[in-house]
Protein backbone atom coordinates (compact mmCIF):
# COMPACT_ATOMS: atom_id res chain seq x y z
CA UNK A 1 -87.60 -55.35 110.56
CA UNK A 2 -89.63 -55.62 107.22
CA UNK A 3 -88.04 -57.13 104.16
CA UNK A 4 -89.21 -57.54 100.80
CA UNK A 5 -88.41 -59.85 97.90
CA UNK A 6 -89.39 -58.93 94.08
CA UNK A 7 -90.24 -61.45 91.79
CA UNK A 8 -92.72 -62.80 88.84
CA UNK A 9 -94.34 -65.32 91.28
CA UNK A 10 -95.72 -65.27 94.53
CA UNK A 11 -93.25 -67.23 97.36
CA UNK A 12 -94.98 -69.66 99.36
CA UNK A 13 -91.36 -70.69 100.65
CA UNK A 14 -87.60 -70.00 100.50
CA UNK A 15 -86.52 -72.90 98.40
CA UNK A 16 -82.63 -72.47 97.89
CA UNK A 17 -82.27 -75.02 94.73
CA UNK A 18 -84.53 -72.78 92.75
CA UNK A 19 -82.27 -69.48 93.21
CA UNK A 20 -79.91 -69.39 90.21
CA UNK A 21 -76.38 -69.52 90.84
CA UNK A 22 -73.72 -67.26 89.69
CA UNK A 23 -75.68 -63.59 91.33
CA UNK A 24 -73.41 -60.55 92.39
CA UNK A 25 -73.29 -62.21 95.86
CA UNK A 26 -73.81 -66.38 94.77
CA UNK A 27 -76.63 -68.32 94.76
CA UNK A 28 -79.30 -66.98 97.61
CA UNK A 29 -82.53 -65.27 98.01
CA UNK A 30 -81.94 -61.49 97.83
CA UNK A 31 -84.06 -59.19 100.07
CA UNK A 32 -84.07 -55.77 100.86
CA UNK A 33 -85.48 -53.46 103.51
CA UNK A 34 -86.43 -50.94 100.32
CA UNK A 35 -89.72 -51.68 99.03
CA UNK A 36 -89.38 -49.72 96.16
CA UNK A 37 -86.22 -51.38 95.06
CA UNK A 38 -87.90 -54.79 95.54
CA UNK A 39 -90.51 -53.71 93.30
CA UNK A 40 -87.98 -52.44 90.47
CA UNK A 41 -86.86 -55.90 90.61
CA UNK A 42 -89.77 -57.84 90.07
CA UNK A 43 -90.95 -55.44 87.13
CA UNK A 44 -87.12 -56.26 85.99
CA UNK A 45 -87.91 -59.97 86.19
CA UNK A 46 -90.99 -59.80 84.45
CA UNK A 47 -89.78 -58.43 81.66
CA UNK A 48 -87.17 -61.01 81.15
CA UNK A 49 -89.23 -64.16 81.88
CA UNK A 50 -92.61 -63.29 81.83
CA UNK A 51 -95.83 -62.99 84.27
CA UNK A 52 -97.11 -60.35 86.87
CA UNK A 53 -94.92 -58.56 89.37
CA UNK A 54 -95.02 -59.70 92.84
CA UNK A 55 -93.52 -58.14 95.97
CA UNK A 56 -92.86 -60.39 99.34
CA UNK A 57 -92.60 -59.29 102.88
CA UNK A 58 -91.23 -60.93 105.41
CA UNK A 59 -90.55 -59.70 108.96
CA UNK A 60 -87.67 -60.48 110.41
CA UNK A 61 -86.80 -60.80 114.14
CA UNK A 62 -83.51 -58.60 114.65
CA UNK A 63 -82.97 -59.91 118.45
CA UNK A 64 -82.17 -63.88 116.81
CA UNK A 65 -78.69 -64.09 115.29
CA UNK A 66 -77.60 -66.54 112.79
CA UNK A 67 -73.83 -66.87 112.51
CA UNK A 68 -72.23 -69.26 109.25
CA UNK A 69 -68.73 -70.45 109.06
């Protein structure tokens, strides 16, 4: 499965610290399987803090399962 991430700088790697707390869901890296709606959110970014919209894929393997307690 495809998922993208929109932002105002290109993602070399998930680094947690730098995702600011307090989101609709807590601190984490948001992605969606909507490129369109990652791309609203990186021209939303950009005109809060600045710089060029970027848009991230990432493919995801949907046979590995990750369970947290």
């Amino acid at each position: 499965m495809k998922v993208f991430h929109g932002s105002n700088i290109e993602i070399h790697s998930i680094d947690f610290s730098k995702c600011r707390p307090f989101k609709d869901f807590g601190q984490g890296f948001y992605l969606t399987s909507i490129k369109s709606q990652a791309e609203k959110m990186a021209n939303r970014v950009v005109r809060i803090y600045g710089g060029a919209p970027c848009i991230t894929a990432y493919e995801l393997n949907e046979n590995r399962r990750t369970y947290c307690k």
